[in-house]
N, C-alpha and C. Protein backbone atom coordinates (compact mmCIF):
# COMPACT_ATOMS: atom_id res chain seq x y z
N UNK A 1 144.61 54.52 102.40
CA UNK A 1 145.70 53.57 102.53
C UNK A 1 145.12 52.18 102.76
N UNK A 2 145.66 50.78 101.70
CA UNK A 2 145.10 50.03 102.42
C UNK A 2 145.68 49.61 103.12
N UNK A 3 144.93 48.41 104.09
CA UNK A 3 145.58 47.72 105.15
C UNK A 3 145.74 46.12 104.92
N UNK A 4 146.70 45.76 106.25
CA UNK A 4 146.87 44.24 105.68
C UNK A 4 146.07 43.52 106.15
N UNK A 5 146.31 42.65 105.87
CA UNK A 5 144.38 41.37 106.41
C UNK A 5 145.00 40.20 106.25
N UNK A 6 144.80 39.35 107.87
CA UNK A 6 144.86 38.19 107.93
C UNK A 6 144.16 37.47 108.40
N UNK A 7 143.17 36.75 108.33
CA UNK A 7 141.70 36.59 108.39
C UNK A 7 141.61 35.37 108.78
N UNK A 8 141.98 34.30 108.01
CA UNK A 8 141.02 33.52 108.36
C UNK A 8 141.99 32.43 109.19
N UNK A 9 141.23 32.03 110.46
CA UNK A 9 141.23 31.33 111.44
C UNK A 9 140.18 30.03 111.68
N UNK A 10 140.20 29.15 112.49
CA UNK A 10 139.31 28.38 112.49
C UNK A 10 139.70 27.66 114.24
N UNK A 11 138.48 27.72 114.62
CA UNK A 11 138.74 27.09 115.95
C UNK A 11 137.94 26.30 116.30
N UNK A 12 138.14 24.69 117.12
CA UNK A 12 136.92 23.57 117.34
C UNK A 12 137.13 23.47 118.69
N UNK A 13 136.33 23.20 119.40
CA UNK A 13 135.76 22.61 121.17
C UNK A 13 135.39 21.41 120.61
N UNK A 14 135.49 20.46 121.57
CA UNK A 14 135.20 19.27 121.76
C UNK A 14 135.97 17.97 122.96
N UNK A 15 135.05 17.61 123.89
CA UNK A 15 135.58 16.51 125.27
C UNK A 15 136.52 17.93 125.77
N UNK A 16 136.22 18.50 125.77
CA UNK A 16 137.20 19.80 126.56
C UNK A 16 138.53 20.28 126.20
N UNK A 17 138.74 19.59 124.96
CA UNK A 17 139.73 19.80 124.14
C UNK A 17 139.66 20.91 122.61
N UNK A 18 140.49 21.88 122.84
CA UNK A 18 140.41 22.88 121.60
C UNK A 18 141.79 22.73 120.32
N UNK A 19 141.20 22.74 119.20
CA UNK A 19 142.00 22.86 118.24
C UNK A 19 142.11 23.98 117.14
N UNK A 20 142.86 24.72 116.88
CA UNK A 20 143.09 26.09 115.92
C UNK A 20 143.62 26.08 114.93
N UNK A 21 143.68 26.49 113.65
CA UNK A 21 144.24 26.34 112.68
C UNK A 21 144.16 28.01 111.90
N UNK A 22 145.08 28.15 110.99
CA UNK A 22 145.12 29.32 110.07
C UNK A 22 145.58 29.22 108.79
N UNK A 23 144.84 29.69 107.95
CA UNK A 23 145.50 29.39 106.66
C UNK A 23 146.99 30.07 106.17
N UNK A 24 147.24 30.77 107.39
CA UNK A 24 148.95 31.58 106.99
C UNK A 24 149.32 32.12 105.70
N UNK A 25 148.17 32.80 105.35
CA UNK A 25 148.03 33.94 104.22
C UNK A 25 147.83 35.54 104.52
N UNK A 26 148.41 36.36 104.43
CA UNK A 26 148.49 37.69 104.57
C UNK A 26 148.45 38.71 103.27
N UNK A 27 146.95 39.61 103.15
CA UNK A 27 147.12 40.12 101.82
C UNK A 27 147.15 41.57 102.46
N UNK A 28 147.44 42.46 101.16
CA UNK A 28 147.01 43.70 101.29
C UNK A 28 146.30 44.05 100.08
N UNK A 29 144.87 44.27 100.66
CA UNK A 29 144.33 44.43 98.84
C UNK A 29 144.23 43.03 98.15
N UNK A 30 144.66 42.83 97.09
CA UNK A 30 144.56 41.76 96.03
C UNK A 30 145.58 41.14 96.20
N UNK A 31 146.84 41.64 96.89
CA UNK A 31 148.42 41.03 96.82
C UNK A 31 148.44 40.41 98.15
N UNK A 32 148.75 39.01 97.28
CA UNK A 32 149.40 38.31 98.83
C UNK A 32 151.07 38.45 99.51
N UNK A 33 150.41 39.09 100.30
CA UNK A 33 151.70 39.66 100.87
C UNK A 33 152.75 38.62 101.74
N UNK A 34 152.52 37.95 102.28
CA UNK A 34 153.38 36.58 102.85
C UNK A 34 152.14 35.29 102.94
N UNK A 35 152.82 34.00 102.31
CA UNK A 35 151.87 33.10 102.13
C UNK A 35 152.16 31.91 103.26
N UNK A 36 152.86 32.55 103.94
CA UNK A 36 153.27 30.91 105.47
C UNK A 36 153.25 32.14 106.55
N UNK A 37 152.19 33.05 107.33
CA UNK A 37 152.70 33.81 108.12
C UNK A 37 151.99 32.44 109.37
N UNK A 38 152.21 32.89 110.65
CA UNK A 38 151.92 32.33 111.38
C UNK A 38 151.10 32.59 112.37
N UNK A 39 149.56 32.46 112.18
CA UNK A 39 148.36 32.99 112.76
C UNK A 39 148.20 32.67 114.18
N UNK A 40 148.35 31.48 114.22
CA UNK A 40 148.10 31.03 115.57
C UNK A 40 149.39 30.27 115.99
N UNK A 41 149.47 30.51 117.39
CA UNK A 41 150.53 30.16 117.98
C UNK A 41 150.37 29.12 119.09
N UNK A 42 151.40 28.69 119.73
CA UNK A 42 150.98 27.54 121.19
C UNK A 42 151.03 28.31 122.31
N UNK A 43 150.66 28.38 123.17
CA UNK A 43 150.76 29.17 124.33
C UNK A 43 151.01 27.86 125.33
N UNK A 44 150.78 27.14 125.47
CA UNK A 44 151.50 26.07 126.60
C UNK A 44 151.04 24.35 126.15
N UNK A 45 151.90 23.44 126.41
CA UNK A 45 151.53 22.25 126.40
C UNK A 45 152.76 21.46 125.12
């Protein structure tokens, strides 16, 4: 069975400040399965 895969992330440090990003692509296999999912989220601020 395959599975779904949402991969790629990206995270920077810098002056003590962090920034995250995701490309909000979700495949299974070869098929992109949702192309705006939402990888990373805010947790406070």
């Amino acid at each position: 069975m395959q599975q779904f895969e949402g991969t790629t992330i990206l995270g920077v440090r810098r002056d003590g400040r962090v920034a995250m990003a995701g490309d909000g692509q979700v495949t299974l296999g070869d098929t992109v399965m949702k192309g705006n999912a939402r990888k990373v989220r805010r947790l406070y601020g």
